[in-house]
N, C-alpha and C. Protein backbone atom coordinates (compact mmCIF):
# COMPACT_ATOMS: atom_id res chain seq x y z
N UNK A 1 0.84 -1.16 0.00
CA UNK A 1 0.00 0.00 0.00
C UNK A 1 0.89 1.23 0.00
N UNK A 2 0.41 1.93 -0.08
CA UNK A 2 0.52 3.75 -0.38
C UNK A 2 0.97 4.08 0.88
N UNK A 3 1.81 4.77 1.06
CA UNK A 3 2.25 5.53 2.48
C UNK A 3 2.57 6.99 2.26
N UNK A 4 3.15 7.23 1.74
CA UNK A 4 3.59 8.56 1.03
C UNK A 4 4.36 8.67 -0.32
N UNK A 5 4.07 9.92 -0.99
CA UNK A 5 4.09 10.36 -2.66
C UNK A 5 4.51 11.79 -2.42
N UNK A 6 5.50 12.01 -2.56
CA UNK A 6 5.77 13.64 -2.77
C UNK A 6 6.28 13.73 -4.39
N UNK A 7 6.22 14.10 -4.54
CA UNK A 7 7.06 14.63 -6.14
C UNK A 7 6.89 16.33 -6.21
N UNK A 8 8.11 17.17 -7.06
CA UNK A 8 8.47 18.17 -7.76
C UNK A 8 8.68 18.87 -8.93
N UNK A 9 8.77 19.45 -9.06
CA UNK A 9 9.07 20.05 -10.23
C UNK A 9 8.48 18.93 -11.87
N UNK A 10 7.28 18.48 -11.29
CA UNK A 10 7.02 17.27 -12.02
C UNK A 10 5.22 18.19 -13.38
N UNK A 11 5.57 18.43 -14.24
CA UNK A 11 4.54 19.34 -14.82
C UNK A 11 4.05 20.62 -14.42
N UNK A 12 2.67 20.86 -13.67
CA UNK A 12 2.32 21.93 -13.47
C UNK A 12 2.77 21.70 -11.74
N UNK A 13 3.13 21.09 -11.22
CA UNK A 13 3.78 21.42 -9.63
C UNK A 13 5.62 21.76 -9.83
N UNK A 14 5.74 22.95 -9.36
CA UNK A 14 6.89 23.53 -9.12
C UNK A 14 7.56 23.06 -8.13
N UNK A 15 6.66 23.19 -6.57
CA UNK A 15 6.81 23.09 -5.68
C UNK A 15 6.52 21.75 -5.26
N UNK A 16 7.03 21.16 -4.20
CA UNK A 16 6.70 19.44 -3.52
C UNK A 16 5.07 19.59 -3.34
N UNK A 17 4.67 18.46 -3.99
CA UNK A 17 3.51 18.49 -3.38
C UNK A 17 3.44 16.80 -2.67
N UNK A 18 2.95 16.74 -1.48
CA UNK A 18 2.84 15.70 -0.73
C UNK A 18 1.47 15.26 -0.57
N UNK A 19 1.28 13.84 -1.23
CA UNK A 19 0.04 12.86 -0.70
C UNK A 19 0.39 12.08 0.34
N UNK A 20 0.11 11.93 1.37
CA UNK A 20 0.42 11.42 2.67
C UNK A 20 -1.01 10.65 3.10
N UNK A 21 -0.75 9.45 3.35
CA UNK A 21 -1.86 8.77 4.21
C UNK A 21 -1.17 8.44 5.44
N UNK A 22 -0.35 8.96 6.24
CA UNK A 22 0.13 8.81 7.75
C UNK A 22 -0.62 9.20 8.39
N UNK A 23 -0.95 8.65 9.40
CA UNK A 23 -1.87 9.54 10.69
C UNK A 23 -1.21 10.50 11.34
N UNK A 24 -2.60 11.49 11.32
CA UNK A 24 -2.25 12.81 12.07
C UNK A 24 -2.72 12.70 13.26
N UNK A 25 -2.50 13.84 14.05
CA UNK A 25 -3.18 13.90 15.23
C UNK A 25 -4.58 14.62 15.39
N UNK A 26 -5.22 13.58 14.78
CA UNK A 26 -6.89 13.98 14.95
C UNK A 26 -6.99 12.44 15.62
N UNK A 27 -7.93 12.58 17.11
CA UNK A 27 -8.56 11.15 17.60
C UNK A 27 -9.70 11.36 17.20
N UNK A 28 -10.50 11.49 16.80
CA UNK A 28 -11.92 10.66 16.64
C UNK A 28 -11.87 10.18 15.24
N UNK A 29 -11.12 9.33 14.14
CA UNK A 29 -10.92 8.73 13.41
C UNK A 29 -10.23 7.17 13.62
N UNK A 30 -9.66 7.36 14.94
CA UNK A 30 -8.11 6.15 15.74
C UNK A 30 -8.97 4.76 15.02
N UNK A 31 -10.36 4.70 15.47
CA UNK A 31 -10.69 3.35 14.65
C UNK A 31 -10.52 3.04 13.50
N UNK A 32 -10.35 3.68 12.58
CA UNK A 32 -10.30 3.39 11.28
C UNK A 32 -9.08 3.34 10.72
N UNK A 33 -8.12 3.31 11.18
CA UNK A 33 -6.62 3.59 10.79
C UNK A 33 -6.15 1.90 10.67
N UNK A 34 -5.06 2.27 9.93
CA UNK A 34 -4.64 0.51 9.57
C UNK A 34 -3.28 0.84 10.35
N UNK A 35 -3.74 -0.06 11.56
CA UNK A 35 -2.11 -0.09 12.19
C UNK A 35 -1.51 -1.09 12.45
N UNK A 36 -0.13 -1.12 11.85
CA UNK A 36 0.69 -1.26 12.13
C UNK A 36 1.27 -3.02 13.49
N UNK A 37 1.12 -4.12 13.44
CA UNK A 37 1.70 -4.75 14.84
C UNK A 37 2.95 -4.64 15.17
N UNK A 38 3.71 -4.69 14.14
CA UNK A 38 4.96 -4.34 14.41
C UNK A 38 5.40 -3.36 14.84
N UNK A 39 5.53 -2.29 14.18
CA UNK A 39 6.16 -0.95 14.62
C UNK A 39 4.54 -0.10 15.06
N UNK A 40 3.76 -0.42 15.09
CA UNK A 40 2.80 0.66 15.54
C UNK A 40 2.04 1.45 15.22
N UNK A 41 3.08 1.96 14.02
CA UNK A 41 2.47 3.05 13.17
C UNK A 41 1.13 2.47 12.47
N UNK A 42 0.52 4.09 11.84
CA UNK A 42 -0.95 3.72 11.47
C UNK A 42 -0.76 4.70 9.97
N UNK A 43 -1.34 4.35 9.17
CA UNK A 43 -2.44 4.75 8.30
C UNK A 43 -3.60 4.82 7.80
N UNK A 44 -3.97 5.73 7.01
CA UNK A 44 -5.40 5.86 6.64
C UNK A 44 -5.74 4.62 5.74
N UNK A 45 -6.86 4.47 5.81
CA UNK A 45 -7.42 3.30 4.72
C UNK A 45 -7.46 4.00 3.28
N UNK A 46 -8.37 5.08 3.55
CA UNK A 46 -8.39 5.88 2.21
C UNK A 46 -7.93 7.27 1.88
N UNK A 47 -7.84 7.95 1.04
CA UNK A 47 -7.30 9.30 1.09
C UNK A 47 -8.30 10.36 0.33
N UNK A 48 -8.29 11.47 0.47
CA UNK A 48 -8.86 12.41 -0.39
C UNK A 48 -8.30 13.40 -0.69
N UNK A 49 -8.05 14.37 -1.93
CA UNK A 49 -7.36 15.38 -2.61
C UNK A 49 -8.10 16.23 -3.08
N UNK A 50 -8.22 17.25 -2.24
CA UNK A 50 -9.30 18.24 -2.93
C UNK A 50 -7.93 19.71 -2.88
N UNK A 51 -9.14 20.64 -3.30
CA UNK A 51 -8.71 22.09 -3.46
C UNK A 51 -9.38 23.16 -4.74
N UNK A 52 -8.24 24.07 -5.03
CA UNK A 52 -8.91 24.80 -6.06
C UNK A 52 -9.01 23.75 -7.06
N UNK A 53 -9.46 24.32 -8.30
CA UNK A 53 -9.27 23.86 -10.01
C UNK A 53 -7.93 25.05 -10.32
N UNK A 54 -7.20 23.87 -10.93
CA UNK A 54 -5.78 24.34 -11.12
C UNK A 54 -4.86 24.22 -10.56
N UNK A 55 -4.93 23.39 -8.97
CA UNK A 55 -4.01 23.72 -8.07
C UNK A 55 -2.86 22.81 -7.67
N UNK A 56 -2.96 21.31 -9.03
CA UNK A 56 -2.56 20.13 -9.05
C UNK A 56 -2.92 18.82 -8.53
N UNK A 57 -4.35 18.77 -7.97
CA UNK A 57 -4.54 17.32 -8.00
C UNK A 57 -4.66 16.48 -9.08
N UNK A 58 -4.58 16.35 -10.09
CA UNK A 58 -4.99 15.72 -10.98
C UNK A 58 -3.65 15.48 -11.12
N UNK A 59 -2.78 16.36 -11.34
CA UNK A 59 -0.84 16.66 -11.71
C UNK A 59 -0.23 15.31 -10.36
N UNK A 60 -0.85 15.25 -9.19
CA UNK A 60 0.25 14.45 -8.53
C UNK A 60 -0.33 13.23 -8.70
N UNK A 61 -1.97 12.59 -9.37
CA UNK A 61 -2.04 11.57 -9.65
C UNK A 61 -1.37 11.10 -10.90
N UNK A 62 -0.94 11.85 -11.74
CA UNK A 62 -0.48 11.55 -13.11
C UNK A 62 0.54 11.41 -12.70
N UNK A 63 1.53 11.54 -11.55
CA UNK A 63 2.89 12.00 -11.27
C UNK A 63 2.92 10.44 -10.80
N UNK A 64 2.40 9.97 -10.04
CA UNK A 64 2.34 8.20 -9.62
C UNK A 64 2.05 7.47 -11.18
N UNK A 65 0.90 7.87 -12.17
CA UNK A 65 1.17 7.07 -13.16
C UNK A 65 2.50 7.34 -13.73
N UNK A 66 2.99 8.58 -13.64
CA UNK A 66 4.38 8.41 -14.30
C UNK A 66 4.99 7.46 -13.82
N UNK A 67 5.45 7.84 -12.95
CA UNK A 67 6.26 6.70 -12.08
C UNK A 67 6.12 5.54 -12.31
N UNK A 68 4.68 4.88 -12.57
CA UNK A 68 4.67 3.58 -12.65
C UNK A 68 5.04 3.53 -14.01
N UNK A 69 4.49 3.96 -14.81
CA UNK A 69 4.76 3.57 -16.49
C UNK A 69 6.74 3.29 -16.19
N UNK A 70 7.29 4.28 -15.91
CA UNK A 70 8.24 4.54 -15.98
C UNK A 70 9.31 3.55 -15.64
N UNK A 71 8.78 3.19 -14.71
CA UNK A 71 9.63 1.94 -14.07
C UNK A 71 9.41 0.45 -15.11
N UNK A 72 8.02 0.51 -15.87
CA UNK A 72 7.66 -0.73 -16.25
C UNK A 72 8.05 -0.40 -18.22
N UNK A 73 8.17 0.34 -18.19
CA UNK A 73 8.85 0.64 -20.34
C UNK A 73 9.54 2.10 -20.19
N UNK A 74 10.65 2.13 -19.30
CA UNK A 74 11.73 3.26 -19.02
C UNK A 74 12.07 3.85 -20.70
N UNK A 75 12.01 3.10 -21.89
CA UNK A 75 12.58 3.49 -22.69
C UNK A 75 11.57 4.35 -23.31
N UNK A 76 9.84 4.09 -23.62
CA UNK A 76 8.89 5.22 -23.65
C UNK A 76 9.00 6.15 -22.75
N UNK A 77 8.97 5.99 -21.60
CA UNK A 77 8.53 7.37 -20.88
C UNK A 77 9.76 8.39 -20.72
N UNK A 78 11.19 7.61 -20.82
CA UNK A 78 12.16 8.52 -20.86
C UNK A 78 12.04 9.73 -21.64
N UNK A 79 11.82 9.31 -22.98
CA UNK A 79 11.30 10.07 -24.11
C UNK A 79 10.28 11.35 -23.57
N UNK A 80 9.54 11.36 -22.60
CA UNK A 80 8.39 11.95 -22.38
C UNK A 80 8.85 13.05 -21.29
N UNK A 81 8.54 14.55 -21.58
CA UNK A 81 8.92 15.48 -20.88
C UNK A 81 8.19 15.47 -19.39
N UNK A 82 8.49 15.43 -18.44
CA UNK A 82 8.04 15.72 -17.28
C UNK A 82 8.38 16.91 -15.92
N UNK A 83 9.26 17.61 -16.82
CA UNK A 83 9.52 18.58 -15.92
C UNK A 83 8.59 20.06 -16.10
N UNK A 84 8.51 20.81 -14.96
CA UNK A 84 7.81 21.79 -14.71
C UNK A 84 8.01 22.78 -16.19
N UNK A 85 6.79 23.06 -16.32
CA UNK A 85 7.29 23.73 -17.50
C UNK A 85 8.23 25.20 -17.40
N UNK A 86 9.12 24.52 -18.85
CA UNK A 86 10.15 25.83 -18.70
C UNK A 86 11.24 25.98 -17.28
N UNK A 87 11.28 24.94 -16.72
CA UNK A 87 12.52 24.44 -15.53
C UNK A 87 13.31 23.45 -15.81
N UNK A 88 14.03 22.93 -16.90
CA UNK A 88 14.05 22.16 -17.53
C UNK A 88 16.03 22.14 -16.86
N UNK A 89 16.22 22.94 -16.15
CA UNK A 89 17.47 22.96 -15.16
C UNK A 89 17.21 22.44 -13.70
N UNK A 90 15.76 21.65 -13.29
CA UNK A 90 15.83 21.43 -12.00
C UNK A 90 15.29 19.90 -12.38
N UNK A 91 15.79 19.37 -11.47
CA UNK A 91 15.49 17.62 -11.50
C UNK A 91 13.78 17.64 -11.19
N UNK A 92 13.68 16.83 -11.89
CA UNK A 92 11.80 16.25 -11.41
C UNK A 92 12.22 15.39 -10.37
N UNK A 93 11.18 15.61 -9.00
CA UNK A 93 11.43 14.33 -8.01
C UNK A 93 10.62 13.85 -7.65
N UNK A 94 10.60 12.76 -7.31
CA UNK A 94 9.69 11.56 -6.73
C UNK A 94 10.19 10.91 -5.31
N UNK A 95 9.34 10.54 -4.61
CA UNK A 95 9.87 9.93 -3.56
C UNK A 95 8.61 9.19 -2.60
N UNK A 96 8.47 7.72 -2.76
CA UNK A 96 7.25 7.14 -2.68
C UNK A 96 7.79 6.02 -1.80
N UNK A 97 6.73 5.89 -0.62
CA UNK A 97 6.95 5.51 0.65
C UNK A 97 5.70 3.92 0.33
N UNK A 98 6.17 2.55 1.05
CA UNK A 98 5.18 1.71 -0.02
C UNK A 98 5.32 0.98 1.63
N UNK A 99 4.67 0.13 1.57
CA UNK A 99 4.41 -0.60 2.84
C UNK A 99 3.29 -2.14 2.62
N UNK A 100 4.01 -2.91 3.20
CA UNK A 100 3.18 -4.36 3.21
C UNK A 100 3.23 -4.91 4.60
N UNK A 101 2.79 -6.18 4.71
CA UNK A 101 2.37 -6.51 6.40
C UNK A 101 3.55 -6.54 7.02
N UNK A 102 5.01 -6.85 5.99
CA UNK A 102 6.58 -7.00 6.77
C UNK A 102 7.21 -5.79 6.51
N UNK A 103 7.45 -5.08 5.98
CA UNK A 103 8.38 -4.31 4.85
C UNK A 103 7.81 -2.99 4.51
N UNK A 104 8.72 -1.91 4.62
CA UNK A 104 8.46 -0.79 4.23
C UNK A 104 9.23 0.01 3.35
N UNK A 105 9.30 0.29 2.41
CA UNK A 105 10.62 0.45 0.90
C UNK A 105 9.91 2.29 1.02
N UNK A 106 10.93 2.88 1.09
CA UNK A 106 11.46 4.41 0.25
C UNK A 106 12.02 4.30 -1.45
N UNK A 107 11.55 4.56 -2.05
CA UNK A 107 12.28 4.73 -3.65
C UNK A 107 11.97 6.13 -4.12
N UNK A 108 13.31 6.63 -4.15
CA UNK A 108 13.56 8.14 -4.69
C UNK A 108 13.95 8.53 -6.05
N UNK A 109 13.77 8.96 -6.90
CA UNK A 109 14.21 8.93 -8.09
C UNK A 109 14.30 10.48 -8.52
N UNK A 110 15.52 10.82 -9.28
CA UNK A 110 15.24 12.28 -9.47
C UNK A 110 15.81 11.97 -11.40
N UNK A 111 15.07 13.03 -11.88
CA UNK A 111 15.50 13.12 -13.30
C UNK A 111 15.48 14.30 -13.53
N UNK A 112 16.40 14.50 -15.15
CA UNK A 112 16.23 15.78 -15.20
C UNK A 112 17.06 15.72 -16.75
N UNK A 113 16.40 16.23 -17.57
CA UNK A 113 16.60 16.16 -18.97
C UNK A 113 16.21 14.61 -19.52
N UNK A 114 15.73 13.71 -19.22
CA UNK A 114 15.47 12.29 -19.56
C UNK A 114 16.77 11.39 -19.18
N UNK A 115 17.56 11.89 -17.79
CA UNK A 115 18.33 10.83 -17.67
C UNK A 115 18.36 10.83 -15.86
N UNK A 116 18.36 9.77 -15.16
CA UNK A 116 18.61 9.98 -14.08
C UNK A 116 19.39 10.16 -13.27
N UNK A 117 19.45 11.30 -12.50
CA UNK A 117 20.49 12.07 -12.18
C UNK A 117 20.87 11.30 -9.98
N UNK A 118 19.65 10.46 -9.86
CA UNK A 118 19.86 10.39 -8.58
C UNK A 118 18.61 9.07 -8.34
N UNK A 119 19.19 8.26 -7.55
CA UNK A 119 18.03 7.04 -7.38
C UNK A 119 18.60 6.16 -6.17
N UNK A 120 17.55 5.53 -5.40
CA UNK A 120 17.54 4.99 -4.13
C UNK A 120 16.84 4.33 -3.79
N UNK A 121 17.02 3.29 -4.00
CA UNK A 121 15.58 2.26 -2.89
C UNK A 121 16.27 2.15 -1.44
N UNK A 122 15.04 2.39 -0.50
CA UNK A 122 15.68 2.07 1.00
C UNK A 122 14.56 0.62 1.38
N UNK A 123 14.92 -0.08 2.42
CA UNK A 123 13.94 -1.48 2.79
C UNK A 123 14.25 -1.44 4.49
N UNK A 124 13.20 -1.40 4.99
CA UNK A 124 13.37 -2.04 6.51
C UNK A 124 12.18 -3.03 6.74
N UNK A 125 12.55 -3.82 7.83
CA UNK A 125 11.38 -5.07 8.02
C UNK A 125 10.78 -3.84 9.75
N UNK A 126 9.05 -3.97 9.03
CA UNK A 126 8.27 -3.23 10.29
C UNK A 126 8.97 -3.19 11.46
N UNK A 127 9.85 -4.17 11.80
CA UNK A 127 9.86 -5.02 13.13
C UNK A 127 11.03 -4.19 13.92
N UNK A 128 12.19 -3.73 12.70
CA UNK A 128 13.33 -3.02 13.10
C UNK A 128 13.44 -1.85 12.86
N UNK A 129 14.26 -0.60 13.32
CA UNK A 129 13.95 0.65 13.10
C UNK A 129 14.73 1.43 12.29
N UNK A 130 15.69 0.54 11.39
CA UNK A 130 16.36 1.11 10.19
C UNK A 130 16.18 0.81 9.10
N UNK A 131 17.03 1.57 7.95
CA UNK A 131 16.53 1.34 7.08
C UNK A 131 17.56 0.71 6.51
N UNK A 132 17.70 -0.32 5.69
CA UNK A 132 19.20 -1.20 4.66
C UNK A 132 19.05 -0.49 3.33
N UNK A 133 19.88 0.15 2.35
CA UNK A 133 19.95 0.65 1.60
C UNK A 133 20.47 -0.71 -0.11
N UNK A 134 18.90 -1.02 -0.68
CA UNK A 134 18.98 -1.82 -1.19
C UNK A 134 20.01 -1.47 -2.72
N UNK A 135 19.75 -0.60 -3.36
CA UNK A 135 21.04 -0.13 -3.96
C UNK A 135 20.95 1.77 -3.87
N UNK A 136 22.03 2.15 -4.50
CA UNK A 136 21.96 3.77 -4.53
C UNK A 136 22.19 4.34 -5.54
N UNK A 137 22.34 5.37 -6.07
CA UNK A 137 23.03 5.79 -7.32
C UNK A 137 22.81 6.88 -7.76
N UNK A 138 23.55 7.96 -7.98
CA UNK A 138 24.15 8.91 -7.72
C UNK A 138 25.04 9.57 -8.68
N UNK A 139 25.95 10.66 -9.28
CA UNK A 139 26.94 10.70 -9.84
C UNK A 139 27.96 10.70 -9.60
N UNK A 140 28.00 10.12 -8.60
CA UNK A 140 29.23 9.62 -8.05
C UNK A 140 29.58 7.82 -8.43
N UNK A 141 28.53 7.63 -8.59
CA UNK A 141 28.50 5.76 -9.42
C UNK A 141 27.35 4.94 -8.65
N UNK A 142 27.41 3.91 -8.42
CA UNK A 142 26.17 3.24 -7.95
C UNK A 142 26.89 1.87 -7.31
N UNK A 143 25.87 1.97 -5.97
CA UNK A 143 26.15 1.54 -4.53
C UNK A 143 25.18 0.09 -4.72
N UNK A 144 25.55 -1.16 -4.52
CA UNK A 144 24.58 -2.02 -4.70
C UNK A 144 24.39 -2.79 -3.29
N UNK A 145 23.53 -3.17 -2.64
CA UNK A 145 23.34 -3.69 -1.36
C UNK A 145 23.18 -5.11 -1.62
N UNK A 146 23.61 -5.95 -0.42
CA UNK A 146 23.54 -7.00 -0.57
C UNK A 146 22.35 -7.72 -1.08
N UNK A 147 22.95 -9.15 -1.62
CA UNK A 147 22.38 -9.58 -2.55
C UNK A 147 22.02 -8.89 -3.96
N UNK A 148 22.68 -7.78 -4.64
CA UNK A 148 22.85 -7.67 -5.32
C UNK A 148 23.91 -7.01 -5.93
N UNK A 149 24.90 -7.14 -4.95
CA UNK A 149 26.55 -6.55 -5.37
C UNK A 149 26.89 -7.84 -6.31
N UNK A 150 26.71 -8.65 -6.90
CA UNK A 150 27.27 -9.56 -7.82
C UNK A 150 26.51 -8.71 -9.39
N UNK A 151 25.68 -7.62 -9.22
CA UNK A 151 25.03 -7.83 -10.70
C UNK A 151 26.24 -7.03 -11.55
N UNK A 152 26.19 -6.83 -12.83
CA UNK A 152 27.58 -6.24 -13.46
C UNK A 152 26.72 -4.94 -14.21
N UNK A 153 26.67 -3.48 -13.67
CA UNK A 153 25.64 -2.95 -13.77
C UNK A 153 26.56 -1.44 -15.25
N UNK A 154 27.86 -2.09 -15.54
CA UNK A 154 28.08 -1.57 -16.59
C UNK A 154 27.15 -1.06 -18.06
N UNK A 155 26.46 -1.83 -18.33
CA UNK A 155 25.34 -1.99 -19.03
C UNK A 155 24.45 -0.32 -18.97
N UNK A 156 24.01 -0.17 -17.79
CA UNK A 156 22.71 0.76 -17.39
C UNK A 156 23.54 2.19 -17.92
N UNK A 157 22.60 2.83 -18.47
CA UNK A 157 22.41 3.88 -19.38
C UNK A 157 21.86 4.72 -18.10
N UNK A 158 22.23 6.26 -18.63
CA UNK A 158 21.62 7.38 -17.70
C UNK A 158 20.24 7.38 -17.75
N UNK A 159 19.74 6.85 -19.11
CA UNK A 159 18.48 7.29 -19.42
C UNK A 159 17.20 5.87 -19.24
N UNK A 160 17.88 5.07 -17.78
CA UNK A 160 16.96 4.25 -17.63
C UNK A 160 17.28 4.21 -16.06
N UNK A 161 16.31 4.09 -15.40
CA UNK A 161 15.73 3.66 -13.66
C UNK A 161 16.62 2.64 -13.32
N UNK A 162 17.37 2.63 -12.04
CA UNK A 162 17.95 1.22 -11.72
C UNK A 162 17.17 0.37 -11.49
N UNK A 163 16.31 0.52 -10.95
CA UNK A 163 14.60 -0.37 -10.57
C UNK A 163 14.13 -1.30 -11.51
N UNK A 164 14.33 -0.52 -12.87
CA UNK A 164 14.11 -1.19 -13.89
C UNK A 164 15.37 -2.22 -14.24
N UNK A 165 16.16 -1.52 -14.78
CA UNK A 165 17.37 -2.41 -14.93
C UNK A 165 17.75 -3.66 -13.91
N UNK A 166 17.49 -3.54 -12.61
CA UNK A 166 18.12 -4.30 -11.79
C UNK A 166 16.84 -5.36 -11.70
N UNK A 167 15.52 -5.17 -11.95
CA UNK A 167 14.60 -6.01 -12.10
C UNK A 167 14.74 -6.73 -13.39
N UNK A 168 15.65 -6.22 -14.83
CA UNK A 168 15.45 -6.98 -15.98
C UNK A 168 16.85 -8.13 -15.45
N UNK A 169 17.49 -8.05 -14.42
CA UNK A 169 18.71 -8.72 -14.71
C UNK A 169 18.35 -9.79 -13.73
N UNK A 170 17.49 -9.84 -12.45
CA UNK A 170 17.42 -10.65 -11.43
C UNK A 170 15.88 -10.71 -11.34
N UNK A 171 15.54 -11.75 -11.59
CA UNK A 171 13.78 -12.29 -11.43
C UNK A 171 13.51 -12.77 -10.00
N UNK A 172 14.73 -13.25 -9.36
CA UNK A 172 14.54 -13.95 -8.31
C UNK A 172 14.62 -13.23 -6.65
N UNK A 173 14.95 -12.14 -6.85
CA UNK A 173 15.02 -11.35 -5.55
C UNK A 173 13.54 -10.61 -5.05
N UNK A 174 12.95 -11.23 -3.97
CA UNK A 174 11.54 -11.57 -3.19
C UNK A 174 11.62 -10.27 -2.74
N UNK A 175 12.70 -8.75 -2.29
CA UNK A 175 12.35 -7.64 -2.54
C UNK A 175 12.10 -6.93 -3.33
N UNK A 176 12.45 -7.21 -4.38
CA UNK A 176 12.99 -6.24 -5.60
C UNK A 176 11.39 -6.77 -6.24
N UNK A 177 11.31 -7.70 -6.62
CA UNK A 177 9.54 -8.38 -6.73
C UNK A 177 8.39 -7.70 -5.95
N UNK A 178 8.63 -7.85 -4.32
CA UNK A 178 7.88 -7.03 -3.85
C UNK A 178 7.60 -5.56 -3.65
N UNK A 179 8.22 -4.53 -4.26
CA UNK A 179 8.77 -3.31 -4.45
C UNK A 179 8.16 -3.92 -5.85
N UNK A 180 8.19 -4.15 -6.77
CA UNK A 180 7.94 -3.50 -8.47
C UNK A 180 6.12 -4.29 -8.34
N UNK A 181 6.05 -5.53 -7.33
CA UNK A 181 4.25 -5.36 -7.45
C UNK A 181 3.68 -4.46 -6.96
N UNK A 182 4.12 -3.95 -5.96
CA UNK A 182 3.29 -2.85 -5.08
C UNK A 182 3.22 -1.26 -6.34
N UNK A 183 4.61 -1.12 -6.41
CA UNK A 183 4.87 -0.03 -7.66
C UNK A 183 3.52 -0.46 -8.59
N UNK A 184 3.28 -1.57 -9.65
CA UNK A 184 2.59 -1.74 -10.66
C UNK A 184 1.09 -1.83 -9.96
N UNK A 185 0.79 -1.83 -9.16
CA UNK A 185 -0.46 -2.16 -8.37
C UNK A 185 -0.93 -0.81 -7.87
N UNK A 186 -0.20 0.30 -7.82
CA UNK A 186 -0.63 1.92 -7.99
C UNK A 186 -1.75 2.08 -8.90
């Protein structure tokens, strides 16, 4: 499930805009929240996005279909402009918080001209309070976390997602699977 969606500079949002289903501090809702046995924490079951006309809701749901397309045919959507219009010097960002009954994954992705300039999956199990940094990548080169420091990631092009790439090379890794169903299930 959905935990949190911020993205930037992504079409008509300049600025971060954040979809958040974390609980706030309102109690007369506490029943309805999906919490958490492990760590505690709660979320909402459902969410709602209102405001003016014009003001980007429609922009941060398209901003999750990006994302998903993106990860699943990197070589179409690369092609496809997504930055704020006329900012075409600031990275588009994403940063989507995903959660299942064990496991809670961060994946950050920043682009900017159709190549990616910055990317991160993070993974912790509910149970513990850090996070293992499943790979990284950066321009400085790319960081691979165990169980997948054997892949030979020479191959990957600026202008494709490690997410993607590291899912076309390994079928068999039960995170990297669980992270791209939850992703395609958006």
């Amino acid at each position: 499930m959905i935990v949190q969606f911020i993205t930037s500079n992504f079409r008509a949002l300049r600025q971060a805009a954040d979809l958040s289903l974390l609980e706030a501090n309102i109690t007369e809702f506490q029943e309805t929240l999906i919490r958490s046995q492990l760590d505690g924490s709660a979320v909402l079951p459902v969410s709602l996005l209102y405001g003016a006309n014009g003001s980007g809701k429609s922009t941060v749901l398209e901003a999750i279909v990006y994302l998903k397309e993106l990860i699943s045919d990197p070589e179409h959507m690369m092609k496809k402009s997504c930055s704020f219009y006329g900012a075409d010097s600031v990275p588009t960002s994403f940063d989507l918080v995903l959660r299942n009954e064990e496991r809670e994954y961060e994946y950050i992705l920043k682009l900017l001209n159709g190549n990616v300039t910055e990317e991160t999956l993070f993974a912790r199990k509910l149970s513990e309070p850090t996070y293992t940094i499943v790979f990284d990548r950066d321009k400085d080169g790319v960081f691979l976390g165990e169980g997948l420091d054997h892949i030979d990631v020479s191959p990957l092009k600026d202008e494709k997602p490690m997410l993607s790439f590291v899912l076309e090379q390994i079928r068999t890794n039960m995170l990297l699977n669980e992270v791209s169903d939850m992703i395609m299930s958006l």
